[in-house]
Protein backbone atom coordinates (compact mmCIF):
# COMPACT_ATOMS: atom_id res chain seq x y z
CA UNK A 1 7.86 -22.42 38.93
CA UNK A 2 10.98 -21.27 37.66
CA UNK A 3 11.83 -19.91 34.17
CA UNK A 4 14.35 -20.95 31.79
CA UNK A 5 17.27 -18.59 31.39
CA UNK A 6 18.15 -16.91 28.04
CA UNK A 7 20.94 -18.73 26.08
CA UNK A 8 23.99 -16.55 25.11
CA UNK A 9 23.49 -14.53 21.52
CA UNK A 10 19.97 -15.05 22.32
CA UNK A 11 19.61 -11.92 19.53
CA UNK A 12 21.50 -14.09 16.57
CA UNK A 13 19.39 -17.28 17.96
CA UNK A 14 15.74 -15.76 17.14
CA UNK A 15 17.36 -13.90 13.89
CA UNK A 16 18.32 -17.47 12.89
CA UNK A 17 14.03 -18.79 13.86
CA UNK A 18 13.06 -16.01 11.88
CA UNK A 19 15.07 -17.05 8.71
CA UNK A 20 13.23 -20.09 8.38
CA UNK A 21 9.41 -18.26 8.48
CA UNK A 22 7.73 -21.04 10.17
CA UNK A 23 6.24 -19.47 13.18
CA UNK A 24 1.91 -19.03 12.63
CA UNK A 25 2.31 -21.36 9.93
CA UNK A 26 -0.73 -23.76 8.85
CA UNK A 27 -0.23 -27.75 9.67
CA UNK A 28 2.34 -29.34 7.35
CA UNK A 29 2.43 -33.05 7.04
CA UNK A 30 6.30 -33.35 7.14
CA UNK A 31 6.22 -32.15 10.49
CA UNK A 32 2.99 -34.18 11.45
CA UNK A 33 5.14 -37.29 10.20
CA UNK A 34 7.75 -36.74 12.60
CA UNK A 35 5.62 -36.94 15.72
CA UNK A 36 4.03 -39.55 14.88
CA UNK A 37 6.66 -41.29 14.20
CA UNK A 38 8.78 -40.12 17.82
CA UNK A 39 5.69 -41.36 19.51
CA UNK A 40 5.62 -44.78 18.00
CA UNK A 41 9.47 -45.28 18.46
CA UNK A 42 9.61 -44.26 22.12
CA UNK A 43 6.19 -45.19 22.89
CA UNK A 44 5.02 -42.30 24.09
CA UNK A 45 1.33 -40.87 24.34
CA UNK A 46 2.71 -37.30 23.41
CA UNK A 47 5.49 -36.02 21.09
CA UNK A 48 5.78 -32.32 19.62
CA UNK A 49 7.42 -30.26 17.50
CA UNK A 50 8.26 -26.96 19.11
CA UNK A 51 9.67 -23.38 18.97
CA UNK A 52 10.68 -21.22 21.15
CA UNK A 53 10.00 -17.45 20.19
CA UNK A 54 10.84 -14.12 21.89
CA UNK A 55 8.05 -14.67 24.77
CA UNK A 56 6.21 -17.56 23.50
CA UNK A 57 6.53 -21.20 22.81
CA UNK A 58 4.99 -21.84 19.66
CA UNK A 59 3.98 -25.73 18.29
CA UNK A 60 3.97 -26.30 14.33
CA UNK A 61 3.11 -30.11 15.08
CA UNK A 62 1.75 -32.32 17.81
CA UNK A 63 0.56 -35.97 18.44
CA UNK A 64 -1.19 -36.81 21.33
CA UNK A 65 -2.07 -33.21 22.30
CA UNK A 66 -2.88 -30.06 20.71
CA UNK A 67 0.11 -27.99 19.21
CA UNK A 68 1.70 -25.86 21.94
CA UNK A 69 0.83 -22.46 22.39
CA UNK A 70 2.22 -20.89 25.66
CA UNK A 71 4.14 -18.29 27.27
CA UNK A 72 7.60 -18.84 27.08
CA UNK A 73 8.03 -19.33 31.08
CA UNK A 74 6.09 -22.19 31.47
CA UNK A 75 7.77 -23.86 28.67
CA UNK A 76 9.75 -27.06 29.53
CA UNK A 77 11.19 -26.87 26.03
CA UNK A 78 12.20 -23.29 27.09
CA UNK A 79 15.20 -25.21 29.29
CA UNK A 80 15.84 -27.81 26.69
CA UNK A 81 17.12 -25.21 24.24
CA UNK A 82 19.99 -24.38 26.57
CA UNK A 83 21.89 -27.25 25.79
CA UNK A 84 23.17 -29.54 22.89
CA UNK A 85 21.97 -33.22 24.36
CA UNK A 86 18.61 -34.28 24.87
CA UNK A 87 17.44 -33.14 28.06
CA UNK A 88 15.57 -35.69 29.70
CA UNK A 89 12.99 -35.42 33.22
CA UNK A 90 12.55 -38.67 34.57
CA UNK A 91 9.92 -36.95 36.86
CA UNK A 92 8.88 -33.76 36.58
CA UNK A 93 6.83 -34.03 39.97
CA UNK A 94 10.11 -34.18 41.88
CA UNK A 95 12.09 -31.84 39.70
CA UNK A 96 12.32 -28.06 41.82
CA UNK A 97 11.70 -26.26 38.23
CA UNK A 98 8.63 -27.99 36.73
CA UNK A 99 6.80 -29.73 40.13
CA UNK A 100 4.36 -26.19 39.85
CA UNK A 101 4.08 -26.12 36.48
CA UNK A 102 0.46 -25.92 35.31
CA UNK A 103 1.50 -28.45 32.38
CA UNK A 104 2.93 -30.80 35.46
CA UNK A 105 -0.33 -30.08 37.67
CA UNK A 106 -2.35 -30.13 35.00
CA UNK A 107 -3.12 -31.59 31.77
CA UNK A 108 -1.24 -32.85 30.36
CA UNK A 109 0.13 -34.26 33.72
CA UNK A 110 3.31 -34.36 32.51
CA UNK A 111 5.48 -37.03 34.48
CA UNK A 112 8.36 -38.00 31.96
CA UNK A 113 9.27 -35.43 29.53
CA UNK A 114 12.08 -35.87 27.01
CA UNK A 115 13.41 -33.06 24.51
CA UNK A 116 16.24 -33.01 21.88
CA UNK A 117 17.36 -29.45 20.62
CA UNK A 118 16.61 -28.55 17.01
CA UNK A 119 19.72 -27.20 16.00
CA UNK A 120 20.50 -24.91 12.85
CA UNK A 121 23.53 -25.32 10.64
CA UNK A 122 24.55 -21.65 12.10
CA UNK A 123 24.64 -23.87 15.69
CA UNK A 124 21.56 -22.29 16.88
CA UNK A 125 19.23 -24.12 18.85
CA UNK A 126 15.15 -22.47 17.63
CA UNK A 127 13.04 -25.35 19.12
CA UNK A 128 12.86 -29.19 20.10
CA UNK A 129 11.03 -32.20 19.16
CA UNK A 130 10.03 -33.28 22.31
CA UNK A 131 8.30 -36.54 23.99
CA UNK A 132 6.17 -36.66 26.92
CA UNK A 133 4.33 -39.31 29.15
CA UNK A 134 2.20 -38.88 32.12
CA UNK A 135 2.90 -42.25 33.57
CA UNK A 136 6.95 -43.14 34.75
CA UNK A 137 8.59 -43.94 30.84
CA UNK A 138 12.34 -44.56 31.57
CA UNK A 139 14.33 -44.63 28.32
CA UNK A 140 17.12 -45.90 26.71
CA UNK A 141 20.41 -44.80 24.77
CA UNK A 142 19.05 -45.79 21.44
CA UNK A 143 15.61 -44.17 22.46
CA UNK A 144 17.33 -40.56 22.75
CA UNK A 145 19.83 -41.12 19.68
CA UNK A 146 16.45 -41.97 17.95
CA UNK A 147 14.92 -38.67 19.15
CA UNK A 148 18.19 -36.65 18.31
CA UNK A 149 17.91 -38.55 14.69
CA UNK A 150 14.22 -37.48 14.25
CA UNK A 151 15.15 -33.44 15.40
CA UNK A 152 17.74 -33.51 12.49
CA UNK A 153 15.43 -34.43 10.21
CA UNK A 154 13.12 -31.63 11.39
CA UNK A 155 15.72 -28.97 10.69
CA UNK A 156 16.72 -31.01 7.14
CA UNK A 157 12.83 -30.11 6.59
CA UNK A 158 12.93 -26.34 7.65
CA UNK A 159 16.16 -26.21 5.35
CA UNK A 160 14.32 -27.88 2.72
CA UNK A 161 11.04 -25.61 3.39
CA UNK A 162 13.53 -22.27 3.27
CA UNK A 163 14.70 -22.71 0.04
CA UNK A 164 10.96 -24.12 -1.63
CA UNK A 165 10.03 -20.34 -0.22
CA UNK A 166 12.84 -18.81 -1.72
CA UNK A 167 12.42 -21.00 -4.99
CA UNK A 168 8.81 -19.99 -5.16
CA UNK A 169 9.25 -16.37 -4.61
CA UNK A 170 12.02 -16.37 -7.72
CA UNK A 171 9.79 -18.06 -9.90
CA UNK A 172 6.60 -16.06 -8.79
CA UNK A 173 8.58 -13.00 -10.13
CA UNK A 174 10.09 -14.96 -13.55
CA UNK A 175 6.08 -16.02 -14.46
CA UNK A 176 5.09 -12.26 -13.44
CA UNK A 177 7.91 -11.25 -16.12
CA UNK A 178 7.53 -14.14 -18.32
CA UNK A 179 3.27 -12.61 -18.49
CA UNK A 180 5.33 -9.08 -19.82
CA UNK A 181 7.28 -10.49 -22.07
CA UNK A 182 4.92 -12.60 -24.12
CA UNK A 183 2.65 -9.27 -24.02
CA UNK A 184 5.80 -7.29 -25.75
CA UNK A 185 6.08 -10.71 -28.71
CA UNK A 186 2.50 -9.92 -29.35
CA UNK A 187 3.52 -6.54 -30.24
CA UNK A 188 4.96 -8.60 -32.96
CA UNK A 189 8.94 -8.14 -34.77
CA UNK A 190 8.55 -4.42 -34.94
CA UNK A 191 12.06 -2.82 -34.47
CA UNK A 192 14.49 -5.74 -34.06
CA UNK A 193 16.80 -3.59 -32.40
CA UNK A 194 14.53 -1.60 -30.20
CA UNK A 195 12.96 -4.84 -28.18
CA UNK A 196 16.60 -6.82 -28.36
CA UNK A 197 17.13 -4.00 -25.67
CA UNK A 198 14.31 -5.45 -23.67
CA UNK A 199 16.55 -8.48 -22.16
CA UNK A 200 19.32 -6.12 -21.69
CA UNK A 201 19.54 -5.28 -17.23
CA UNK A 202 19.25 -1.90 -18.23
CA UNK A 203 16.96 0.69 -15.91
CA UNK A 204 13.37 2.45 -16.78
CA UNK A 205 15.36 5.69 -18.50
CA UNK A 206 18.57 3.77 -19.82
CA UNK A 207 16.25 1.52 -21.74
CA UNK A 208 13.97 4.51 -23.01
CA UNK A 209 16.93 6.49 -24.22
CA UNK A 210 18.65 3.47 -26.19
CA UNK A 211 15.21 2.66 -27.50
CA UNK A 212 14.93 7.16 -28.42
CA UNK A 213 18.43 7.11 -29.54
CA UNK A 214 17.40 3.60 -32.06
CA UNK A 215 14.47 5.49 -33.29
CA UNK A 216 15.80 8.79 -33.90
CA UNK A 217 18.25 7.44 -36.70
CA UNK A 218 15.16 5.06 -38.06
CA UNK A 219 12.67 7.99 -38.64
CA UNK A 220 15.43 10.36 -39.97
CA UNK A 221 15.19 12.64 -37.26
CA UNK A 222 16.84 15.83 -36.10
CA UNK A 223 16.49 15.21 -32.48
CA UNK A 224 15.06 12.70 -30.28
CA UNK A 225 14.78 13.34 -26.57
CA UNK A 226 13.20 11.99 -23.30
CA UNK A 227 11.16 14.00 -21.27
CA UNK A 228 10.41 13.43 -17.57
CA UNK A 229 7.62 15.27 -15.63
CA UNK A 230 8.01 14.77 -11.70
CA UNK A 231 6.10 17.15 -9.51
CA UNK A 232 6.80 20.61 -10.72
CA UNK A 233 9.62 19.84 -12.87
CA UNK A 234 10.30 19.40 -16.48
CA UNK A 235 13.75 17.75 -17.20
CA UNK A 236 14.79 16.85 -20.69
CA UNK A 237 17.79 14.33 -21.66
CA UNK A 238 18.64 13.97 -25.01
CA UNK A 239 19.23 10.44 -26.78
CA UNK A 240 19.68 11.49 -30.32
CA UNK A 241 21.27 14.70 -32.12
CA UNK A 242 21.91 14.36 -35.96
CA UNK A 243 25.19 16.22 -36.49
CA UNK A 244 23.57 19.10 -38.35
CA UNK A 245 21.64 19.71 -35.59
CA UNK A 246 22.62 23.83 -35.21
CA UNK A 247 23.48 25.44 -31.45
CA UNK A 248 20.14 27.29 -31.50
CA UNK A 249 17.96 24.56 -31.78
CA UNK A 250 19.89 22.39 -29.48
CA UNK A 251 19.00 24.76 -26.92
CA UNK A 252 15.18 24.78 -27.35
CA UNK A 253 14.82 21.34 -25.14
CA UNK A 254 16.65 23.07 -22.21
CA UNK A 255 14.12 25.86 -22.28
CA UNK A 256 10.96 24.62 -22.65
CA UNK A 257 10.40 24.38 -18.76
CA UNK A 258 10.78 28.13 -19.04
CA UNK A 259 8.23 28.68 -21.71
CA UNK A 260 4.26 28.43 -20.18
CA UNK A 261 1.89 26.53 -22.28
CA UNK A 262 3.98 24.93 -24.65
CA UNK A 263 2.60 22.14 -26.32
CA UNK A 264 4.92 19.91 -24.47
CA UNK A 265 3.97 20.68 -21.16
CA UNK A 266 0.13 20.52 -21.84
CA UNK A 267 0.69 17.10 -23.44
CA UNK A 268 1.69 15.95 -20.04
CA UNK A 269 -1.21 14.01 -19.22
CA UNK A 270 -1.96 12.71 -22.95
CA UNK A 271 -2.81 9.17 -23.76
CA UNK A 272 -2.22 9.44 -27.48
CA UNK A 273 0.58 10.14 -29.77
CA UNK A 274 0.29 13.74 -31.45
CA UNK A 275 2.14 14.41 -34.86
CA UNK A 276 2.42 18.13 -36.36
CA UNK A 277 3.68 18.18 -39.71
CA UNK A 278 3.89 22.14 -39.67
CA UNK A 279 4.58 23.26 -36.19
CA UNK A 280 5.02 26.91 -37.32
CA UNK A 281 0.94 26.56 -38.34
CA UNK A 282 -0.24 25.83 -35.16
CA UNK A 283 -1.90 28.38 -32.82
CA UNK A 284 0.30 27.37 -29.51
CA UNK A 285 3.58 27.62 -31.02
CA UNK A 286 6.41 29.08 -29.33
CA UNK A 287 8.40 31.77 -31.66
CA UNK A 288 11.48 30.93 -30.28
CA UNK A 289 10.63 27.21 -31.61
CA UNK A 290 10.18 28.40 -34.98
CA UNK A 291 13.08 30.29 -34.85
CA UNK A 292 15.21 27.36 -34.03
CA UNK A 293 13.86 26.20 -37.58
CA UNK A 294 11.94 23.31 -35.88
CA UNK A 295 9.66 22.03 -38.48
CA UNK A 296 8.01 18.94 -37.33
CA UNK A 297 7.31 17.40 -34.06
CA UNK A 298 6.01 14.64 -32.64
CA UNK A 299 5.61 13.00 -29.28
CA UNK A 300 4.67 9.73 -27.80
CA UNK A 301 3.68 9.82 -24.16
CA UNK A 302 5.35 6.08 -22.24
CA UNK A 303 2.76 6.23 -19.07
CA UNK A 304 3.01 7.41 -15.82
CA UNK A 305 5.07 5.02 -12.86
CA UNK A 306 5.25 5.92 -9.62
CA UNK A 307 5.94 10.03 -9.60
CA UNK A 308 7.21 10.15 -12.94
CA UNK A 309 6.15 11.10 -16.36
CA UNK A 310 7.74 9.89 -19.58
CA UNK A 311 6.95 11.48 -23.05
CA UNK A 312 9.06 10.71 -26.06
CA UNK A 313 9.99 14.05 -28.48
CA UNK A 314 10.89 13.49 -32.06
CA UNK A 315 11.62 16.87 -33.97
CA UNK A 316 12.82 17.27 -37.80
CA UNK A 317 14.17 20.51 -39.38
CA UNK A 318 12.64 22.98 -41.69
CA UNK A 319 15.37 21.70 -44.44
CA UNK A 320 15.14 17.69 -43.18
CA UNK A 321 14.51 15.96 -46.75
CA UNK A 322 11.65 14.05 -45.06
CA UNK A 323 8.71 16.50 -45.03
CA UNK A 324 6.31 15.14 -42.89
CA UNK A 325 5.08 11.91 -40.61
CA UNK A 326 4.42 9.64 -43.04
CA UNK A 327 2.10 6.46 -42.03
CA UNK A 328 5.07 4.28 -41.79
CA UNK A 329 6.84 6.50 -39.59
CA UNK A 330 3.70 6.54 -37.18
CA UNK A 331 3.53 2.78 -37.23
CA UNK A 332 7.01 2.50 -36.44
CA UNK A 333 6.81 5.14 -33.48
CA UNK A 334 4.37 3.76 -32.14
CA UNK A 335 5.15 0.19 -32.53
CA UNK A 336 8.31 1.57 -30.60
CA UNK A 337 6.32 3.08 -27.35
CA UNK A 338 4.65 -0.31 -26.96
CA UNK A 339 7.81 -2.37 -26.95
CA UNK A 340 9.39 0.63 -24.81
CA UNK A 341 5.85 0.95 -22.49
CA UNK A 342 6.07 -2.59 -22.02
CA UNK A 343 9.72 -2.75 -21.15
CA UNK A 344 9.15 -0.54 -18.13
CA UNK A 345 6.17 -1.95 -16.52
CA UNK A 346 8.18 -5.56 -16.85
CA UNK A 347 10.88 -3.54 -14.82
CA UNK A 348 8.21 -2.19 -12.41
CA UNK A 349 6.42 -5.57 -11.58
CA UNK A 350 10.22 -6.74 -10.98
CA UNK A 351 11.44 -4.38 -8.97
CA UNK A 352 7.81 -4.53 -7.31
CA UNK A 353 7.89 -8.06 -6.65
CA UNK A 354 11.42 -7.74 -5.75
CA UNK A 355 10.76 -5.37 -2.76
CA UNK A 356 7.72 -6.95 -2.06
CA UNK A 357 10.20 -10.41 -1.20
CA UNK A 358 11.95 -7.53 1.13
CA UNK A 359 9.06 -5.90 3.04
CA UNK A 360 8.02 -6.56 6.20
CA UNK A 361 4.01 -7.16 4.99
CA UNK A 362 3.10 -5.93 8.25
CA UNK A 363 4.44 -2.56 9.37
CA UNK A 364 5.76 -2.01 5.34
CA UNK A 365 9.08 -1.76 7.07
CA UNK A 366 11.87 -3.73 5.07
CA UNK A 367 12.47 -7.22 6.44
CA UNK A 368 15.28 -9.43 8.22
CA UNK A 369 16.38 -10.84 4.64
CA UNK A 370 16.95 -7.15 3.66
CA UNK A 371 18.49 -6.11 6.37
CA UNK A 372 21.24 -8.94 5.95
CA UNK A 373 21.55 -8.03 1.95
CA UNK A 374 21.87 -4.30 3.11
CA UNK A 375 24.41 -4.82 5.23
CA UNK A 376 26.86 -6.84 3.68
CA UNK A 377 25.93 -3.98 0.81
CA UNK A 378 26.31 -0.93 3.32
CA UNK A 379 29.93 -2.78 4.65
CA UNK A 380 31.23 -3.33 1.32
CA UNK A 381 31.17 0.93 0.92
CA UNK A 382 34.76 2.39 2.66
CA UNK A 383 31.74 4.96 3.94
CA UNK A 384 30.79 5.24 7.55
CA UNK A 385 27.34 3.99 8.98
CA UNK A 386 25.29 3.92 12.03
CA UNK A 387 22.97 0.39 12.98
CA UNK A 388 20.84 1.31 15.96
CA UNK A 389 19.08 -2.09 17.41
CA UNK A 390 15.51 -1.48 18.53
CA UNK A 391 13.61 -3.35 21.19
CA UNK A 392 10.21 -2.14 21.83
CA UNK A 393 9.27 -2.11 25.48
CA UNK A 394 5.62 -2.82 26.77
CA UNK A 395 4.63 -4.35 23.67
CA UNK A 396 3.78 -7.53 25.34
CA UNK A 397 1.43 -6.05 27.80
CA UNK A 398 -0.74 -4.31 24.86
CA UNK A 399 -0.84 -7.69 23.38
CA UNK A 400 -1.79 -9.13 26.67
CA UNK A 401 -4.01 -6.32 27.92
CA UNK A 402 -5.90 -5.12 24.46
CA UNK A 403 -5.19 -7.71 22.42
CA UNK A 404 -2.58 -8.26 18.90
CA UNK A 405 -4.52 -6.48 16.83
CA UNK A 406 -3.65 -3.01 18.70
CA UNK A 407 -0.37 -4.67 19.10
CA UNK A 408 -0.05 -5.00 15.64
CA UNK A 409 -1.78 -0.78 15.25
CA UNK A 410 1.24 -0.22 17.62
CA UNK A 411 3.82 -1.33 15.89
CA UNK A 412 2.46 -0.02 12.49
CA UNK A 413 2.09 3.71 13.86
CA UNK A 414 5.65 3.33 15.08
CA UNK A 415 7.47 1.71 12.32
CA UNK A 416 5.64 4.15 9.92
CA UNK A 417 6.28 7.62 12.14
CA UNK A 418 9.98 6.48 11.94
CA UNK A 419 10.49 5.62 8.05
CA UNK A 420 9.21 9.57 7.65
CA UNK A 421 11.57 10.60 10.71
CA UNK A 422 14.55 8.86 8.78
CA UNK A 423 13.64 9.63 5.47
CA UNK A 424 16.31 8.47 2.97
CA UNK A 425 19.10 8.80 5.25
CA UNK A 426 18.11 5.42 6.73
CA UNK A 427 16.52 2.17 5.94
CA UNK A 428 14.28 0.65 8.86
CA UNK A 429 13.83 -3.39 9.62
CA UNK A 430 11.73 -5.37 11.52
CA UNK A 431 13.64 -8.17 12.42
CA UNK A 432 11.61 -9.77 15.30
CA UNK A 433 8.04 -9.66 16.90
CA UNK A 434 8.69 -6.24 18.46
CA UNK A 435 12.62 -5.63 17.39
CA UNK A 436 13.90 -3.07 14.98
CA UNK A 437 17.19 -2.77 12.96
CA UNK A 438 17.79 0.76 11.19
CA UNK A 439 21.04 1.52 9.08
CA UNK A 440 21.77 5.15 8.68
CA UNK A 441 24.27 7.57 6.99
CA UNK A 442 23.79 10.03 10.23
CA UNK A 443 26.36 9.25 12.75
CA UNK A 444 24.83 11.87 14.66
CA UNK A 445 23.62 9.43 17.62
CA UNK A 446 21.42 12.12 19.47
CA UNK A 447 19.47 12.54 16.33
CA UNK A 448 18.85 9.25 15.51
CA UNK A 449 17.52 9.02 19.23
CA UNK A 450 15.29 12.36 19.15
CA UNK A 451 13.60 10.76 16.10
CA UNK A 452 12.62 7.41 17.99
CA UNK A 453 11.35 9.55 20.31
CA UNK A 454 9.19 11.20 17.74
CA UNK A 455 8.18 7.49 16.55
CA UNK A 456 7.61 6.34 20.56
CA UNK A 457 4.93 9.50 21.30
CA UNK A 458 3.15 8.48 18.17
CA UNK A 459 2.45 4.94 19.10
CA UNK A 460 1.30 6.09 22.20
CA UNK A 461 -1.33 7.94 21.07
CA UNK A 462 -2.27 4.07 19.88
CA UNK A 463 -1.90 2.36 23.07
CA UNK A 464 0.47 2.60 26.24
CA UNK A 465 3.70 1.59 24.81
CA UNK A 466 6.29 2.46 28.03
CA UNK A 467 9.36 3.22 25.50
CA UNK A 468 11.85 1.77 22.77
CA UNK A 469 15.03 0.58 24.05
CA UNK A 470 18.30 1.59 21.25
CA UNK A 471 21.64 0.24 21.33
CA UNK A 472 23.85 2.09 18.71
CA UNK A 473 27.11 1.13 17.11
CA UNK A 474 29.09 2.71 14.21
CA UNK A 475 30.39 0.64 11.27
CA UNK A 476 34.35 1.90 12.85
CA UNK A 477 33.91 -0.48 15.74
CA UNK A 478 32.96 -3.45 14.41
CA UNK A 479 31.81 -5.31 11.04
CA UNK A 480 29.00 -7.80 10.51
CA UNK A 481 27.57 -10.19 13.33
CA UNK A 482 30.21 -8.40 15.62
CA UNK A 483 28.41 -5.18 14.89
CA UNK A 484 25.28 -6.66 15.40
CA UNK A 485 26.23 -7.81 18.53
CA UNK A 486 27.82 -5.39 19.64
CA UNK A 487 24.45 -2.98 19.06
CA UNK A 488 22.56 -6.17 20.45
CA UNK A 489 24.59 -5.74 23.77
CA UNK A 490 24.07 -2.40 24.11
CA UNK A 491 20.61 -2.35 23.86
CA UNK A 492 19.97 -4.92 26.20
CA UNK A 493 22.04 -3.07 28.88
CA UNK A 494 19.78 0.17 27.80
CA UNK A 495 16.89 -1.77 28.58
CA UNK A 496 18.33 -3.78 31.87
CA UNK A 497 18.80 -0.32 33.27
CA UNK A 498 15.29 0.49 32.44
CA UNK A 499 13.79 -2.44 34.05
CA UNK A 500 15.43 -1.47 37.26
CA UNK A 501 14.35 1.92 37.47
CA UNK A 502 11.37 0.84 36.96
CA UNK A 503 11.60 -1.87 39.46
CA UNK A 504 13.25 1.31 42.10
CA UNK A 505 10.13 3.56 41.36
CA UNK A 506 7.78 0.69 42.17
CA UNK A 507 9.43 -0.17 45.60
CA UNK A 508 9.16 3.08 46.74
């Protein structure tokens, strides 16, 4: 039995499967439709929809017979995808590639087979719709212009299918934000212009400073300011400064990181709003405070998202004509915060459900559809990149041997050992079953490969993965598919000369 060669840009051909997220789908009737309906025109006991993975043939739809689900060597379909005409086997018995097939030999005892290429509108050829008949079933023209007429409509489907996802996924995230946004109109028409900043794309600390900055003229303020607590540090940006405002007490913000136990930092964890009407009175205040002639303060903590904490800081003057937080101030404060509080978890579940549309749910890597945003991004920049192309190597045997779910443990352990490898100098993508993509600022080639390394020894302490095979190109010799190529080609040759070292050791 002989196995169907790869077709050229085999790389671009399974990027352009992958697009379409069909593979290990559930049964969907519009496929179902089309075999039955192959099968009644060409009379045929069998018809199939099929696609041809990395190492597998995978069936979404079948009449006649189960969908297919075999490795890619055995596959008769596996040939058909070579060409752009039907291919057609008037007997497979006779024919030198198929007569020892176990599909030929065995059930189905396939004597006739017939297969028309489903073709992308990028040209590439990801499956077939395919007929077969275990008895002699010659056919005619208008039989195999009826089969290539049926395979188009299969790929108007998957085009049809691609954008439902991507329709789906957009409006998934506009009912996720349109649930935030009806939460901030409850809130009701407090501070017109503090929530007609809500619909402006603004981000979490652009919108809290506008909002700070609105406030601070509406409460008669000295000084409004946003404070942000990540990890150790205390940073302080200022939205609102009335002009009388003196030196001295302009200062105090940029200190207060420098000053233990002021009130500030120990309301970093607070849930509630705290108002002091006489800050000089209390027992925790800072001398250097008073001396600023800070008379009033109050703050407003906004929540805590992802690393960072936001608190809102209000302060009047000693000599402000407004002598203290009066219940309409409070009201409007904190009205405020909830329109502002709101504001930014609508921006997280965004930019949540954004990236969640770009992550690879498997490995948390990003995925193929980021990879392509990324790149057009990363080319756009006159700044010089690396793309390494990844090929894992052995990860077919684990499957084989132990089974997918250490496959999967595999390519976890590795995908997540070399995310904290790269750390922000790189994004990582899993384009493929067991294929990688990583964009990097390092040009630094031996580094990128020292930190697969460190990724390869890791998933090895999973299962027996043999290595990862890297072709590298830099953004100088090439742009878009030709860089992708061009890393495609040079992986391939890394892992060619693998193969036969390996195939050298084990002759000896």
């Amino acid at each position: 039995m002989t196995g169907a060669p790869f077709p050229e840009q085999e790389y671009a051909r399974l990027l352009a499967l992958a697009q379409y997220e069909i593979l290990d789908t559930f049964p969907e009737e519009a496929f179902d439709r089309v075999t039955r309906l192959a099968a009644h025109l060409l009379k045929t006991p069998v018809a199939m929809v099929n696609f041809v993975d990395q190492h597998r043939l995978w069936g979404k739809a079948a009449v006649g017979v189960d969908p297919a689900r075999m490795p890619r060597s055995e596959a008769l379909c596996a040939w058909t995808i070579l060409q752009d005409t039907p291919m057609v086997v008037e007997n497979a018995h006779l024919d030198s590639r198929f007569c020892h097939n176990p599909l030929v030999t065995g059930d189905p005892h396939i004597h006739m087979y017939a297969g028309a290429p489903l073709t992308s509108p990028s040209g590439h050829r990801i499956g077939t719709l395919c007929v077969v008949d275990d008895q002699p079933h010659p056919l005619t023209a208008a039989d195999l212009q009826a089969l290539q007429d049926l395979a188009a409509l299969v790929v108007d489907e998957l085009e049809l299918r691609i954008k439902n996802l991507q329709l789906s996924r957009e409006l998934g995230a506009q009912e996720q934000l349109g649930q935030e946004l009806r939460r901030i109109m409850d809130h009701g028409r407090v501070l017109e212009g503090v929530t007609s900043l809500m619909d402006l794309d603004l981000g979490p600390e652009e919108i809290t400073l506008a909002a700070a900055g609105l406030l601070g003229e509406a409460l008669s303020t000295d000084y409004t300011g946003l404070i942000l607590f990540q990890g150790d540090s205390l940073r302080v940006e200022a939205a609102y400064m009335h002009p009388r405002l003196p030196a001295v007490a302009q200062a105090v913000p940029k200190q207060l990181f420098s000053w233990p136990g002021t009130m500030t930092q120990t309301l970093r964890h607070a849930v509630s709003p705290l108002y002091l009407d006489n800050y000089a009175a209390h027992p925790n205040a800072i001398q250097q405070v008073i001396d600023a002639g800070i008379g009033q303060i109050a703050w407003l903590p906004l929540g805590t998202r992802g690393k960072v904490t936001s608190l809102l800081m209000t302060v009047r003057l000693n000599d402000n004509p407004v002598t203290e937080w009066r219940s309409s101030d409070r009201a409007l404060l904190e009205a405020a915060g909830r329109s502002v509080r709101s504001a930014l978890d609508r921006r997280l579940v965004m930019d949540a459900a954004l990236q969640e549309a770009r992550q690879d749910p498997l490995t948390g890597a990003l995925n193929r559809r980021a990879f392509e945003q990324d790149l057009t991004e990363w080319s756009a920049v006159d700044k010089a990149f690396t793309l390494a192309m990844l090929d894992l190597d052995g990860l077919k045997t684990v499957n084989d041997a132990e089974g997918h779910a250490q496959g999967d443990k595999v390519l976890q352990v590795f995908a997540g050992t070399l995310s904290v490898e790269l750390g922000k100098a790189a994004n990582l993508y899993r384009v493929g079953g067991d294929e990688f993509i990583l964009l990097s600022v390092t040009t630094e080639e031996d580094e990128l490969n020292e930190q697969v390394d460190v990724a390869v020894l890791a998933a090895r302490q999973v299962s027996g993965l043999r290595g990862v095979s890297v072709g590298i190109a830099q953004s100088e010799e090439a742009s878009g598919p030709a860089l992708i190529e061009l890393a495609d080609r040079r992986m391939y040759a890394v892992k060619q000369r693998r193969q036969e070292r390996r195939a050298a050791l084990m002759a000896e």
